[in-house]
PDB file of N, CA and C in Angstrom:
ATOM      1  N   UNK A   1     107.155 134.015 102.503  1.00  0.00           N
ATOM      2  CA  UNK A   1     106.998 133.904 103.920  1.00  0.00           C
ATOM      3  C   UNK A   1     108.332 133.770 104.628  1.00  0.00           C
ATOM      4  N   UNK A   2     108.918 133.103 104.191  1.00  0.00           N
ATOM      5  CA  UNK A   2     110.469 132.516 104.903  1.00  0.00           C
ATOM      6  C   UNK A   2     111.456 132.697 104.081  1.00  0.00           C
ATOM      7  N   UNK A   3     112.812 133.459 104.085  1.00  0.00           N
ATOM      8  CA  UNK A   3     114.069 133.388 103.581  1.00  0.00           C
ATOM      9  C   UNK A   3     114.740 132.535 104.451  1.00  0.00           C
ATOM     10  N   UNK A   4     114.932 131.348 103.617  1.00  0.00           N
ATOM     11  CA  UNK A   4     116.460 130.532 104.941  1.00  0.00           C
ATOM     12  C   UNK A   4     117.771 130.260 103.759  1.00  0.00           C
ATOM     13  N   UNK A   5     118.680 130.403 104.870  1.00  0.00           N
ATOM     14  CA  UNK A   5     119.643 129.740 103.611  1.00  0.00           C
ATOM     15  C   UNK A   5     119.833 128.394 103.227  1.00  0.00           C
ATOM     16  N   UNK A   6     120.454 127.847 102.014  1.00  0.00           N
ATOM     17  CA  UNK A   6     119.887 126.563 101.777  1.00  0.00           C
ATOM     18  C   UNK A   6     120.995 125.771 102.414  1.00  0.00           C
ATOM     19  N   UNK A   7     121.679 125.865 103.432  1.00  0.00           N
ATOM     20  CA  UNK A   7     122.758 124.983 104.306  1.00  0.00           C
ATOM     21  C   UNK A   7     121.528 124.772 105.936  1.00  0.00           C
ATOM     22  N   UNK A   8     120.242 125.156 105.963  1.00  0.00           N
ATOM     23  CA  UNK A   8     120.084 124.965 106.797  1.00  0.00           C
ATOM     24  C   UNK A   8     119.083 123.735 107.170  1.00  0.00           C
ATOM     25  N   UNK A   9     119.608 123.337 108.184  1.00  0.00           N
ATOM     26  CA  UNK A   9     118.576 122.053 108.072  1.00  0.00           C
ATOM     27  C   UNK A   9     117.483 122.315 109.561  1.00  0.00           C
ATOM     28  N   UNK A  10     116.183 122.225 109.524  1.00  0.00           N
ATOM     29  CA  UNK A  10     115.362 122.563 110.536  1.00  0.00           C
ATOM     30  C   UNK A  10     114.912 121.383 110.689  1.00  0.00           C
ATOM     31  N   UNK A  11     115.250 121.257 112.200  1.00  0.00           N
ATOM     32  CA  UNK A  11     114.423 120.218 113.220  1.00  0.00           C
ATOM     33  C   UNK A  11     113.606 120.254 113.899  1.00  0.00           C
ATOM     34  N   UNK A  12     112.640 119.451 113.651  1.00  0.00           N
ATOM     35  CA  UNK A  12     111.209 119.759 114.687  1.00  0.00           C
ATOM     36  C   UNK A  12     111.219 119.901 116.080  1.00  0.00           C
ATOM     37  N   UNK A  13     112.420 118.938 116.619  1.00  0.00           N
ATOM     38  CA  UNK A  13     112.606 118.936 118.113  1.00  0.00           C
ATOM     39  C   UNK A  13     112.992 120.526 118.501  1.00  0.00           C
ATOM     40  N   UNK A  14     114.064 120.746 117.673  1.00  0.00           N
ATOM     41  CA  UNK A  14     114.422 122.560 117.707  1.00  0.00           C
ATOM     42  C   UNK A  14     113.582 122.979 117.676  1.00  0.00           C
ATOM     43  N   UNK A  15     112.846 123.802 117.014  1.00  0.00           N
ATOM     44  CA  UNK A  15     111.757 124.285 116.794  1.00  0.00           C
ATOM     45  C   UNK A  15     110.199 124.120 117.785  1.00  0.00           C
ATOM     46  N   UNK A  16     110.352 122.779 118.334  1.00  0.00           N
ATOM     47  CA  UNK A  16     109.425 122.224 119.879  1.00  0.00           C
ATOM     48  C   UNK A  16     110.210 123.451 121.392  1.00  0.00           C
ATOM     49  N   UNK A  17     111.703 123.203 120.702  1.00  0.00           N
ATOM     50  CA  UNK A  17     112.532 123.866 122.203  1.00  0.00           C
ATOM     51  C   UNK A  17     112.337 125.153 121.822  1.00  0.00           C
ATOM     52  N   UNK A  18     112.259 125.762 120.836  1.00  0.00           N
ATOM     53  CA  UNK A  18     112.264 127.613 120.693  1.00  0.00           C
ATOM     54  C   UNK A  18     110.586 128.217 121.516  1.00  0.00           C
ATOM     55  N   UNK A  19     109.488 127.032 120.531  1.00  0.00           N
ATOM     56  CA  UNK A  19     108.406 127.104 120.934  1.00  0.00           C
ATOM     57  C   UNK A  19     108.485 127.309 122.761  1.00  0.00           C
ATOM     58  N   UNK A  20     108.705 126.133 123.605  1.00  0.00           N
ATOM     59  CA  UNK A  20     108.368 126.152 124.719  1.00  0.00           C
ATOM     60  C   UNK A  20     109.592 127.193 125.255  1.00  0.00           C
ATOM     61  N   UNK A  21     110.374 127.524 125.026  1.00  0.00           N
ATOM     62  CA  UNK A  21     111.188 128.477 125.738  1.00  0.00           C
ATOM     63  C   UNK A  21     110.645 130.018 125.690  1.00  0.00           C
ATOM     64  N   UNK A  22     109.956 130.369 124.637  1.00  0.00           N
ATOM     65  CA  UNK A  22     109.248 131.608 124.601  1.00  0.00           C
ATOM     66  C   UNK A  22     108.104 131.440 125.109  1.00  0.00           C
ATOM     67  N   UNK A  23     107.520 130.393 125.120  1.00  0.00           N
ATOM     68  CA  UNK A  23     106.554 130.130 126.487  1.00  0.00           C
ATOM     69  C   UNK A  23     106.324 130.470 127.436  1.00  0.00           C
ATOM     70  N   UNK A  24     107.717 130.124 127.727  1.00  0.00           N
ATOM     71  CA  UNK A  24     108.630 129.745 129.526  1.00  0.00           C
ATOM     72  C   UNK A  24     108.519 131.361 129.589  1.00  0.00           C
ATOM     73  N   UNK A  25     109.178 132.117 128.554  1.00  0.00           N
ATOM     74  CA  UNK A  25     109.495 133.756 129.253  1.00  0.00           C
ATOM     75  C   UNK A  25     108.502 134.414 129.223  1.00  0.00           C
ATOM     76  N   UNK A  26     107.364 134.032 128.111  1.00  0.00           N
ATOM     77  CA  UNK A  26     106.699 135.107 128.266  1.00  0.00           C
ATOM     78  C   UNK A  26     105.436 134.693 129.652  1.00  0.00           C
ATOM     79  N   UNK A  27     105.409 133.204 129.957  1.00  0.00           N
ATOM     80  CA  UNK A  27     104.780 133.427 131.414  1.00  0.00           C
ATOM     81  C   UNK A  27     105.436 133.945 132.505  1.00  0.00           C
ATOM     82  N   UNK A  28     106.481 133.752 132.485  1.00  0.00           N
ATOM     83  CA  UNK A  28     107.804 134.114 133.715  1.00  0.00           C
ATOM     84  C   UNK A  28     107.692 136.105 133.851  1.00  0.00           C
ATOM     85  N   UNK A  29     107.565 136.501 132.311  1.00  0.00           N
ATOM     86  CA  UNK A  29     107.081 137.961 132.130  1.00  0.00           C
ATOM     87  C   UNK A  29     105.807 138.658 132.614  1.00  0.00           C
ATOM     88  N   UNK A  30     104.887 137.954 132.628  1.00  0.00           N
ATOM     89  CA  UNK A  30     103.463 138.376 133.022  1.00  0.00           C
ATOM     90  C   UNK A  30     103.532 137.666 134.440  1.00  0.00           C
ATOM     91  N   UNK A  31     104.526 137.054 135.386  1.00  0.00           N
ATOM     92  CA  UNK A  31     104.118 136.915 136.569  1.00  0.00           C
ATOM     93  C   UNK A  31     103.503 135.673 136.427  1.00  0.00           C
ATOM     94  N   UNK A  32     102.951 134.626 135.601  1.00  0.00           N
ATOM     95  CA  UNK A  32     102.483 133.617 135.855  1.00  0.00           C
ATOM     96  C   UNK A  32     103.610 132.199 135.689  1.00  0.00           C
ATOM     97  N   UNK A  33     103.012 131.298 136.359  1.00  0.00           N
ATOM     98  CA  UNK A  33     103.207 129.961 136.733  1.00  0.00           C
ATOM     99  C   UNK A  33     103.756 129.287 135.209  1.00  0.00           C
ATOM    100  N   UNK A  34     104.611 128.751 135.153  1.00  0.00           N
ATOM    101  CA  UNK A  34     104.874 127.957 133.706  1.00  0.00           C
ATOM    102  C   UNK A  34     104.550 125.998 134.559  1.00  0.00           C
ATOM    103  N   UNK A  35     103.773 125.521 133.715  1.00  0.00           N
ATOM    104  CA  UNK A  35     103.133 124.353 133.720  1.00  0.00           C
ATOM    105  C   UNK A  35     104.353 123.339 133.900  1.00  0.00           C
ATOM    106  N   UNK A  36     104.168 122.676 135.229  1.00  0.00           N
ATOM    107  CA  UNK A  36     105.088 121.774 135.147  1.00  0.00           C
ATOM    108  C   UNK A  36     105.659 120.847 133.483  1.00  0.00           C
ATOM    109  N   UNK A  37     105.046 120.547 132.991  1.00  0.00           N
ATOM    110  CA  UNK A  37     104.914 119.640 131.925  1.00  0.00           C
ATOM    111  C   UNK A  37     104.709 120.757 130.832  1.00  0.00           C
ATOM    112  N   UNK A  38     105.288 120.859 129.869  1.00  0.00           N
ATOM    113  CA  UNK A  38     104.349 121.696 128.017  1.00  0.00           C
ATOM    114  C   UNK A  38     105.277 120.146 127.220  1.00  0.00           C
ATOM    115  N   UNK A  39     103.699 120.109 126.555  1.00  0.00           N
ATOM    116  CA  UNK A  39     104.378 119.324 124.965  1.00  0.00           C
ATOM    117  C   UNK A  39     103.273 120.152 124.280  1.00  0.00           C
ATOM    118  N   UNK A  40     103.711 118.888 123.197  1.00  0.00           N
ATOM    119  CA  UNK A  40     102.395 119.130 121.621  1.00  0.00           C
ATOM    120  C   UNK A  40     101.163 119.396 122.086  1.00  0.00           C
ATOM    121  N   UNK A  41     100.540 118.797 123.351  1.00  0.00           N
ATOM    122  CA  UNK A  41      99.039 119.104 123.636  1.00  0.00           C
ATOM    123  C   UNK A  41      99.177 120.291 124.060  1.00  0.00           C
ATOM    124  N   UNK A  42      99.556 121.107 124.755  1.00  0.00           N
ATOM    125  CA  UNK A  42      99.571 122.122 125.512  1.00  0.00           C
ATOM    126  C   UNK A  42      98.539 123.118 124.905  1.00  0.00           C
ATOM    127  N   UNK A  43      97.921 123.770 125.633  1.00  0.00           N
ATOM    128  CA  UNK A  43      96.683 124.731 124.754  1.00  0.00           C
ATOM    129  C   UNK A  43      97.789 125.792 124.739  1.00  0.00           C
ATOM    130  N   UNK A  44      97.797 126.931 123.633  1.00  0.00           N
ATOM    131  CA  UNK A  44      98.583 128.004 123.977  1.00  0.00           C
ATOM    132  C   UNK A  44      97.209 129.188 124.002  1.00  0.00           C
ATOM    133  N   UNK A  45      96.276 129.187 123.144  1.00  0.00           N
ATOM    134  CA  UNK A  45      95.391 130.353 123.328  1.00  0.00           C
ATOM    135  C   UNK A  45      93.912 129.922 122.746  1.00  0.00           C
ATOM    136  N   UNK A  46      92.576 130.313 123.528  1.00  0.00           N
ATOM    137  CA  UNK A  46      91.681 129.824 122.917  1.00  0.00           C
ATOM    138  C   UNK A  46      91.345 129.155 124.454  1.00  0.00           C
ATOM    139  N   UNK A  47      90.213 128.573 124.672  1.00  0.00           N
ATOM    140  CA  UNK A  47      89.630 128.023 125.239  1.00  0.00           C
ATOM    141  C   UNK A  47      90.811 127.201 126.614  1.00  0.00           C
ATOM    142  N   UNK A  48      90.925 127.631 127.818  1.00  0.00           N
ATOM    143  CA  UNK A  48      91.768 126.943 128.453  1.00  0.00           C
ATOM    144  C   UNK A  48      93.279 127.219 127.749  1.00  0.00           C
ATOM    145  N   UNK A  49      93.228 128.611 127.183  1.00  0.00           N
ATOM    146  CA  UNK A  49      94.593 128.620 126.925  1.00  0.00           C
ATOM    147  C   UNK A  49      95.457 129.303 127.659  1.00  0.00           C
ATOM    148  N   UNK A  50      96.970 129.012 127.969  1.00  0.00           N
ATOM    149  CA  UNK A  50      97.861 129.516 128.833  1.00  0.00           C
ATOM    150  C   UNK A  50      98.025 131.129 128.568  1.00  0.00           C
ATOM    151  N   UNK A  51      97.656 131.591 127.364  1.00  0.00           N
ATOM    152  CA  UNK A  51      98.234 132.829 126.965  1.00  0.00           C
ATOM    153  C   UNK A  51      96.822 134.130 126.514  1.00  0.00           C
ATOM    154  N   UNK A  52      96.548 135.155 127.394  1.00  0.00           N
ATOM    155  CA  UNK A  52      96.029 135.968 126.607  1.00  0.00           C
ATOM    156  C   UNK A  52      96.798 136.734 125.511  1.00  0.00           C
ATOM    157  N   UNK A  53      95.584 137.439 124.711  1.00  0.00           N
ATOM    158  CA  UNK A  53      96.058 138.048 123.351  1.00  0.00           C
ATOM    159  C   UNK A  53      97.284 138.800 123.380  1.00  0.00           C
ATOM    160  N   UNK A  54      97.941 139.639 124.043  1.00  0.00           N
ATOM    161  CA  UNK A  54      99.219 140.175 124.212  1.00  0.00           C
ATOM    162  C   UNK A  54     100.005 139.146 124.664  1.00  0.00           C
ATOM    163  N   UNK A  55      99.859 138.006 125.654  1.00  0.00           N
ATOM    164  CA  UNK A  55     100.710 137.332 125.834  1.00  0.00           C
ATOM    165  C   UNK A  55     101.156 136.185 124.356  1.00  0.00           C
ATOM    166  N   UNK A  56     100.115 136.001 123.393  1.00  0.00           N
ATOM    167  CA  UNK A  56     100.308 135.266 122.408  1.00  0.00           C
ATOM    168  C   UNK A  56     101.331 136.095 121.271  1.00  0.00           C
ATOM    169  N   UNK A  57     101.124 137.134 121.336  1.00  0.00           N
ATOM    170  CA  UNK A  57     101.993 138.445 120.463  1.00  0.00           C
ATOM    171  C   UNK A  57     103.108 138.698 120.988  1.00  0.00           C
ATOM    172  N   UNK A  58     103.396 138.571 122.122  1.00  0.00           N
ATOM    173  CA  UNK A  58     104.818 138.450 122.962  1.00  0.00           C
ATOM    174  C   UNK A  58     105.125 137.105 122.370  1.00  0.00           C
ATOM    175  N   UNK A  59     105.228 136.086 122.605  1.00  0.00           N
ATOM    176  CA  UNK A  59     105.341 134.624 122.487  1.00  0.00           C
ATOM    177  C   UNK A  59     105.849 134.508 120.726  1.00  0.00           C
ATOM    178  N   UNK A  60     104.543 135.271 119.811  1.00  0.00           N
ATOM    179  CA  UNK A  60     105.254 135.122 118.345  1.00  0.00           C
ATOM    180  C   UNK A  60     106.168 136.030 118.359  1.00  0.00           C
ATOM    181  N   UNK A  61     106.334 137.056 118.979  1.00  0.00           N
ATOM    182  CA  UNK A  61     107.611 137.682 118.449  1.00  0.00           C
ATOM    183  C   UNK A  61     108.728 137.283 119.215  1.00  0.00           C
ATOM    184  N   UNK A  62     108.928 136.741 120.092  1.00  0.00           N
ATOM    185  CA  UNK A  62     110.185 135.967 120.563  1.00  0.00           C
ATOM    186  C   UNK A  62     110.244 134.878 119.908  1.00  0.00           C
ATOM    187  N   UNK A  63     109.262 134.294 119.140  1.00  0.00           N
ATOM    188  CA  UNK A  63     109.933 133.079 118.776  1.00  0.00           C
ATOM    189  C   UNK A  63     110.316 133.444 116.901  1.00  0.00           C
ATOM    190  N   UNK A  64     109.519 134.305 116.542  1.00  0.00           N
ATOM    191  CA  UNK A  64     110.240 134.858 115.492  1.00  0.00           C
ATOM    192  C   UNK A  64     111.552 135.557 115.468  1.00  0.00           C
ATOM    193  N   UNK A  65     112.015 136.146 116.715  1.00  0.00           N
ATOM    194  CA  UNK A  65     113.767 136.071 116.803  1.00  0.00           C
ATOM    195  C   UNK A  65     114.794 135.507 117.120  1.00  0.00           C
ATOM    196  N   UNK A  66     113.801 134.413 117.459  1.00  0.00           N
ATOM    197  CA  UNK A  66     114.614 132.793 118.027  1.00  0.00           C
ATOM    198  C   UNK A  66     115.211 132.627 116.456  1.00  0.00           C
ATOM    199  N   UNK A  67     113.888 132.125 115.652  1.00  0.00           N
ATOM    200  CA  UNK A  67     114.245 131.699 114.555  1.00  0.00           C
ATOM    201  C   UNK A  67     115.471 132.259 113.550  1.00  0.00           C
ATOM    202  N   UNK A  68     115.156 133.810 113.941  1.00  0.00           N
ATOM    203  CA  UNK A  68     115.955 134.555 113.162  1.00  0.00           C
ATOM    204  C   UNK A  68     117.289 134.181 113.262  1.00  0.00           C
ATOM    205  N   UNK A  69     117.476 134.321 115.003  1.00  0.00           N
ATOM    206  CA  UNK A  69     119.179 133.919 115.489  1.00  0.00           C
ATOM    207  C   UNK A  69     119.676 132.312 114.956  1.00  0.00           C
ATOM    208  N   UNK A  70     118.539 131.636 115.377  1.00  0.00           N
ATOM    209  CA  UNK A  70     119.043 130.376 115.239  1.00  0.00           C
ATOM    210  C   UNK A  70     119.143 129.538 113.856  1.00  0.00           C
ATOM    211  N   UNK A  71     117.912 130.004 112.561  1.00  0.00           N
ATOM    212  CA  UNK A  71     118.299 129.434 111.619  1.00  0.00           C
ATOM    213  C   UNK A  71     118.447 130.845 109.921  1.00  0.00           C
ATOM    214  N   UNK A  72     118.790 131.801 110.730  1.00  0.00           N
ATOM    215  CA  UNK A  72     118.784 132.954 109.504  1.00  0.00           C
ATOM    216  C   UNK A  72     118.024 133.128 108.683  1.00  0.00           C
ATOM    217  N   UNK A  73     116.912 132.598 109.231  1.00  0.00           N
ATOM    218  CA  UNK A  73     115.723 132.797 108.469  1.00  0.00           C
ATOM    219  C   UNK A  73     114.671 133.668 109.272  1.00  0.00           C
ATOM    220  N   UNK A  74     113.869 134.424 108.197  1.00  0.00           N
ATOM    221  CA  UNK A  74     113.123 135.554 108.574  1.00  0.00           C
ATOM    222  C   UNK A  74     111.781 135.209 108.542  1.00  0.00           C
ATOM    223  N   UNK A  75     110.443 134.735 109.479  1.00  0.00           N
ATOM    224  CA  UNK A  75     109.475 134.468 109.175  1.00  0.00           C
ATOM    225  C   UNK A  75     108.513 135.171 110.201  1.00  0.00           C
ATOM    226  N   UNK A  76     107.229 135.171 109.463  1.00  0.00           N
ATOM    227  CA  UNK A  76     106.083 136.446 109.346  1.00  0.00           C
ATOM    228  C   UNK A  76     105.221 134.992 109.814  1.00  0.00           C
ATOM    229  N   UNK A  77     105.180 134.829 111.331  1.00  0.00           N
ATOM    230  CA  UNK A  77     103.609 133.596 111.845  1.00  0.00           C
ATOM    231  C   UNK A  77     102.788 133.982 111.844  1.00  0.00           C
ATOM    232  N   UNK A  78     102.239 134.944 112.146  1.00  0.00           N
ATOM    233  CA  UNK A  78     100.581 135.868 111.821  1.00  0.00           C
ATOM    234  C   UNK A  78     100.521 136.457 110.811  1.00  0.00           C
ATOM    235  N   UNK A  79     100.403 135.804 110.051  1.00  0.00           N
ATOM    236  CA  UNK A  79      99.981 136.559 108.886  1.00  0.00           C
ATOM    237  C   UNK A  79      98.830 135.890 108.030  1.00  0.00           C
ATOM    238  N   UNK A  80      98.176 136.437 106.956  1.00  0.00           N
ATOM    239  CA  UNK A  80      96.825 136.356 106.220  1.00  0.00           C
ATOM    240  C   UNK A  80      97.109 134.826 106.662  1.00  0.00           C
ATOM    241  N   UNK A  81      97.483 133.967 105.550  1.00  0.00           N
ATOM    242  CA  UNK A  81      97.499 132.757 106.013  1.00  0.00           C
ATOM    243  C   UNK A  81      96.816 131.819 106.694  1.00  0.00           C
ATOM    244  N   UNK A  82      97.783 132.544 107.852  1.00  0.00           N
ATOM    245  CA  UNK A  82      97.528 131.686 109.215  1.00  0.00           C
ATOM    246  C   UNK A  82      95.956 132.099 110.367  1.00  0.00           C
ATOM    247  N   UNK A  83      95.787 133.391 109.922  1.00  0.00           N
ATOM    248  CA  UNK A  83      94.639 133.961 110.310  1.00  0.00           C
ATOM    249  C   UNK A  83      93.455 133.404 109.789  1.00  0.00           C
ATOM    250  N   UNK A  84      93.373 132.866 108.714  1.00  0.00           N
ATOM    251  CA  UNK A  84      92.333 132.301 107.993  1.00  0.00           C
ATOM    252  C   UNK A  84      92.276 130.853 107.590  1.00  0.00           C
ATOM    253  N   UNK A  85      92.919 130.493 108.605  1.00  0.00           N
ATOM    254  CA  UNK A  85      93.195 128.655 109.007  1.00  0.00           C
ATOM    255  C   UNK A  85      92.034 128.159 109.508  1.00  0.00           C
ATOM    256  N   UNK A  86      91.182 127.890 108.787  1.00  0.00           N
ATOM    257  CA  UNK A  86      90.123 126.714 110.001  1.00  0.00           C
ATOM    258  C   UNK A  86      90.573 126.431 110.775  1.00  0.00           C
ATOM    259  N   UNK A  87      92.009 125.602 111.178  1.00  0.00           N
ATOM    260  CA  UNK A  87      92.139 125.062 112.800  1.00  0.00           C
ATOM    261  C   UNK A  87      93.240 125.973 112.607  1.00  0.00           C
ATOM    262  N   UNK A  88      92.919 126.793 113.830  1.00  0.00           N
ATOM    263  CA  UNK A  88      94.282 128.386 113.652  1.00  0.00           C
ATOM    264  C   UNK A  88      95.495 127.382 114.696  1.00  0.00           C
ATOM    265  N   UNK A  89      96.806 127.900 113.737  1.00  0.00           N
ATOM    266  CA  UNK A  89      98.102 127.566 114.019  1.00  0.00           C
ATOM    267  C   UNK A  89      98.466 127.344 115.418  1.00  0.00           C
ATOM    268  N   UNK A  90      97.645 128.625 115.978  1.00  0.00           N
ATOM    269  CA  UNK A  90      98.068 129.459 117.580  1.00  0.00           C
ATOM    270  C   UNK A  90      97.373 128.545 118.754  1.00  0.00           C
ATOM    271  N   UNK A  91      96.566 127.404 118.285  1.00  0.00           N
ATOM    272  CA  UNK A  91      95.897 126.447 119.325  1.00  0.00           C
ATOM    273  C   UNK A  91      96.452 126.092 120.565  1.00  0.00           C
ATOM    274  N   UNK A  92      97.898 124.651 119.879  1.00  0.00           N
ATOM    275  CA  UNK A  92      98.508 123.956 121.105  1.00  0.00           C
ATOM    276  C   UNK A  92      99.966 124.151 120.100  1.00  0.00           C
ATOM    277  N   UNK A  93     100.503 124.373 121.041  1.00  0.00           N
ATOM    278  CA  UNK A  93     102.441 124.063 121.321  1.00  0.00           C
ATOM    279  C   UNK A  93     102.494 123.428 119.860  1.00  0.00           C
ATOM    280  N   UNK A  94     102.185 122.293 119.785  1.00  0.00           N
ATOM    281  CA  UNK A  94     102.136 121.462 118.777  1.00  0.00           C
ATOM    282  C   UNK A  94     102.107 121.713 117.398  1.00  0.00           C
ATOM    283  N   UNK A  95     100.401 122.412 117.621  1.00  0.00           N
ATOM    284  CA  UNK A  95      99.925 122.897 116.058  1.00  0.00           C
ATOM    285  C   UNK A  95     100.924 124.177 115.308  1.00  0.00           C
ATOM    286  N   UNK A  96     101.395 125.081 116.352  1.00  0.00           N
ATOM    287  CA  UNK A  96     102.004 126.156 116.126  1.00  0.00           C
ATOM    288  C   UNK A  96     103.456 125.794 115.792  1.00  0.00           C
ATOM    289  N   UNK A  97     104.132 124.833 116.489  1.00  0.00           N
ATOM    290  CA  UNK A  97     105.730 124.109 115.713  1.00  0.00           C
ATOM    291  C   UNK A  97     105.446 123.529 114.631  1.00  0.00           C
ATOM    292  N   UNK A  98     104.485 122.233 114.381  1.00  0.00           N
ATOM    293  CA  UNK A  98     103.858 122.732 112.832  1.00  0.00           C
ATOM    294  C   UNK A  98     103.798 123.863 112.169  1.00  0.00           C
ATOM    295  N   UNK A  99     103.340 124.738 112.238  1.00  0.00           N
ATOM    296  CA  UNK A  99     103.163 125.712 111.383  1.00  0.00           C
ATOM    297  C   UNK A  99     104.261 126.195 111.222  1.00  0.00           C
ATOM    298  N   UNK A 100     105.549 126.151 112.289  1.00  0.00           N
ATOM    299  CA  UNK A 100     106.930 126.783 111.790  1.00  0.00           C
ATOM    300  C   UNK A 100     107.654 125.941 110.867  1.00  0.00           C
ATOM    301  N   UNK A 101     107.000 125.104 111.103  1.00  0.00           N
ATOM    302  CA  UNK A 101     108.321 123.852 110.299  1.00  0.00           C
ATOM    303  C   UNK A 101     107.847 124.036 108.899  1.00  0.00           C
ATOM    304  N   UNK A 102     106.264 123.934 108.691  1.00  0.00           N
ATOM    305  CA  UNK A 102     106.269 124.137 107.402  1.00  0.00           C
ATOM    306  C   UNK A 102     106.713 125.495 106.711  1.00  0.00           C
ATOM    307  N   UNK A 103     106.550 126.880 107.689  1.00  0.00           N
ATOM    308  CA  UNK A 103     107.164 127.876 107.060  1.00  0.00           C
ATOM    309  C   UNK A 103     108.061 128.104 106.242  1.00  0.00           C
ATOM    310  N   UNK A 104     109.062 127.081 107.296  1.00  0.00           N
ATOM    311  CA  UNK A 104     110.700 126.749 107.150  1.00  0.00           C
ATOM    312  C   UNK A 104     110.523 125.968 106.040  1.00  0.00           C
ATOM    313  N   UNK A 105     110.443 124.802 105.498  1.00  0.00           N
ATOM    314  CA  UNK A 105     110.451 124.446 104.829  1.00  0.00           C
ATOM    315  C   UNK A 105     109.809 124.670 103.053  1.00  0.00           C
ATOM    316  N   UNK A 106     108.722 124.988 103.883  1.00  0.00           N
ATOM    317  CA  UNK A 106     108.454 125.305 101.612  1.00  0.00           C
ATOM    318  C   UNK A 106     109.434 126.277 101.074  1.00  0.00           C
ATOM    319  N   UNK A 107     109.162 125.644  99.537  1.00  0.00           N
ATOM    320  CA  UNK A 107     110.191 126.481  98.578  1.00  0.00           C
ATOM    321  C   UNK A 107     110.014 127.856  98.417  1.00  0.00           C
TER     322      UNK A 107
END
Protein backbone atom coordinates (compact mmCIF):
# COMPACT_ATOMS: atom_id res chain seq x y z
CA UNK A 1 0.00 0.00 0.00
CA UNK A 2 2.62 2.62 1.11
CA UNK A 3 6.41 3.04 0.15
CA UNK A 4 7.91 5.63 2.75
CA UNK A 5 11.36 6.02 3.48
CA UNK A 6 12.46 4.84 6.78
CA UNK A 7 13.83 8.55 7.98
CA UNK A 8 10.30 9.51 7.94
CA UNK A 9 8.40 10.22 10.81
CA UNK A 10 4.40 10.84 10.27
CA UNK A 11 2.33 13.00 12.43
CA UNK A 12 -1.19 12.84 12.94
CA UNK A 13 -1.55 16.59 13.39
CA UNK A 14 0.21 16.71 9.72
CA UNK A 15 -1.73 14.50 8.23
CA UNK A 16 -5.22 16.34 10.15
CA UNK A 17 -3.57 19.66 8.15
CA UNK A 18 -3.14 17.83 4.56
CA UNK A 19 -6.65 16.30 5.26
CA UNK A 20 -8.45 19.71 5.89
CA UNK A 21 -6.46 21.68 3.33
CA UNK A 22 -7.67 19.47 0.42
CA UNK A 23 -10.92 20.03 1.88
CA UNK A 24 -10.50 23.70 1.89
CA UNK A 25 -9.64 23.46 -2.12
CA UNK A 26 -11.67 21.16 -3.23
CA UNK A 27 -14.82 23.20 -1.72
CA UNK A 28 -13.23 26.57 -2.76
CA UNK A 29 -13.16 24.45 -6.41
CA UNK A 30 -16.78 23.51 -6.70
CA UNK A 31 -17.85 27.08 -5.58
CA UNK A 32 -18.93 26.03 -2.15
CA UNK A 33 -18.67 27.50 1.37
CA UNK A 34 -15.76 25.81 3.53
CA UNK A 35 -17.27 25.38 7.21
CA UNK A 36 -16.19 27.80 9.55
CA UNK A 37 -14.82 25.10 11.95
CA UNK A 38 -13.50 21.19 10.26
CA UNK A 39 -12.03 18.75 12.88
CA UNK A 40 -12.22 14.91 13.46
CA UNK A 41 -16.12 15.13 13.50
CA UNK A 42 -16.56 16.72 10.31
CA UNK A 43 -18.78 14.45 7.94
CA UNK A 44 -16.77 14.32 4.64
CA UNK A 45 -19.31 12.04 2.54
CA UNK A 46 -22.39 10.00 3.30
CA UNK A 47 -25.27 11.27 5.01
CA UNK A 48 -24.87 15.20 5.70
CA UNK A 49 -21.68 15.00 4.00
CA UNK A 50 -19.69 18.11 2.77
CA UNK A 51 -18.52 16.31 -0.39
CA UNK A 52 -20.33 14.66 -3.36
CA UNK A 53 -18.80 11.60 -5.16
CA UNK A 54 -16.43 13.61 -7.52
CA UNK A 55 -15.84 16.01 -4.91
CA UNK A 56 -14.57 13.02 -2.54
CA UNK A 57 -12.21 11.77 -5.64
CA UNK A 58 -10.88 15.28 -6.01
CA UNK A 59 -10.16 15.49 -2.19
CA UNK A 60 -8.30 11.76 -2.33
CA UNK A 61 -6.29 12.69 -5.01
CA UNK A 62 -4.99 15.92 -3.63
CA UNK A 63 -4.35 14.52 -0.59
CA UNK A 64 -2.56 11.59 -2.10
CA UNK A 65 -0.07 14.26 -3.61
CA UNK A 66 0.14 16.06 -0.50
CA UNK A 67 1.45 12.94 0.90
CA UNK A 68 3.59 12.23 -1.92
CA UNK A 69 5.35 15.84 -1.66
CA UNK A 70 5.38 15.91 1.90
CA UNK A 71 6.43 12.47 3.18
CA UNK A 72 7.81 10.48 -0.17
CA UNK A 73 5.59 8.17 0.24
CA UNK A 74 3.22 6.78 -2.37
CA UNK A 75 -0.28 5.72 -1.14
CA UNK A 76 -3.37 4.09 -2.94
CA UNK A 77 -6.70 5.43 -0.17
CA UNK A 78 -9.39 3.77 -2.27
CA UNK A 79 -8.55 0.84 -2.68
CA UNK A 80 -10.09 -2.95 -2.08
CA UNK A 81 -9.36 -2.46 1.48
CA UNK A 82 -10.83 0.48 2.28
CA UNK A 83 -13.91 -0.13 0.08
CA UNK A 84 -14.85 -3.07 2.05
CA UNK A 85 -14.53 -1.42 5.55
CA UNK A 86 -17.69 -1.77 7.57
CA UNK A 87 -17.21 1.79 8.86
CA UNK A 88 -15.74 3.20 5.37
CA UNK A 89 -12.53 5.38 5.94
CA UNK A 90 -14.24 8.31 3.76
CA UNK A 91 -16.95 9.14 6.73
CA UNK A 92 -15.45 12.17 8.92
CA UNK A 93 -12.08 14.17 8.58
CA UNK A 94 -11.14 12.05 11.40
CA UNK A 95 -11.83 8.49 10.32
CA UNK A 96 -10.05 9.19 6.96
CA UNK A 97 -6.55 10.76 8.82
CA UNK A 98 -6.84 7.50 10.54
CA UNK A 99 -6.81 5.60 7.73
CA UNK A 100 -3.68 7.60 6.43
CA UNK A 101 -1.72 7.23 9.39
CA UNK A 102 -2.19 3.70 9.46
CA UNK A 103 -1.27 3.44 5.72
CA UNK A 104 1.83 5.28 6.64
CA UNK A 105 2.71 3.35 9.14
CA UNK A 106 2.44 -0.49 8.67
CA UNK A 107 5.39 -2.47 7.66
Amino acid sequence: MSESTSNTVVDRSTLLNIVVNALDATLAGQGDATPSEIDDSTVLFGRDGLLDSLGLVTTVVEIESKILSEFDASVVLADDRAMSQRNSPFRTVGTLTDHILSLLTES
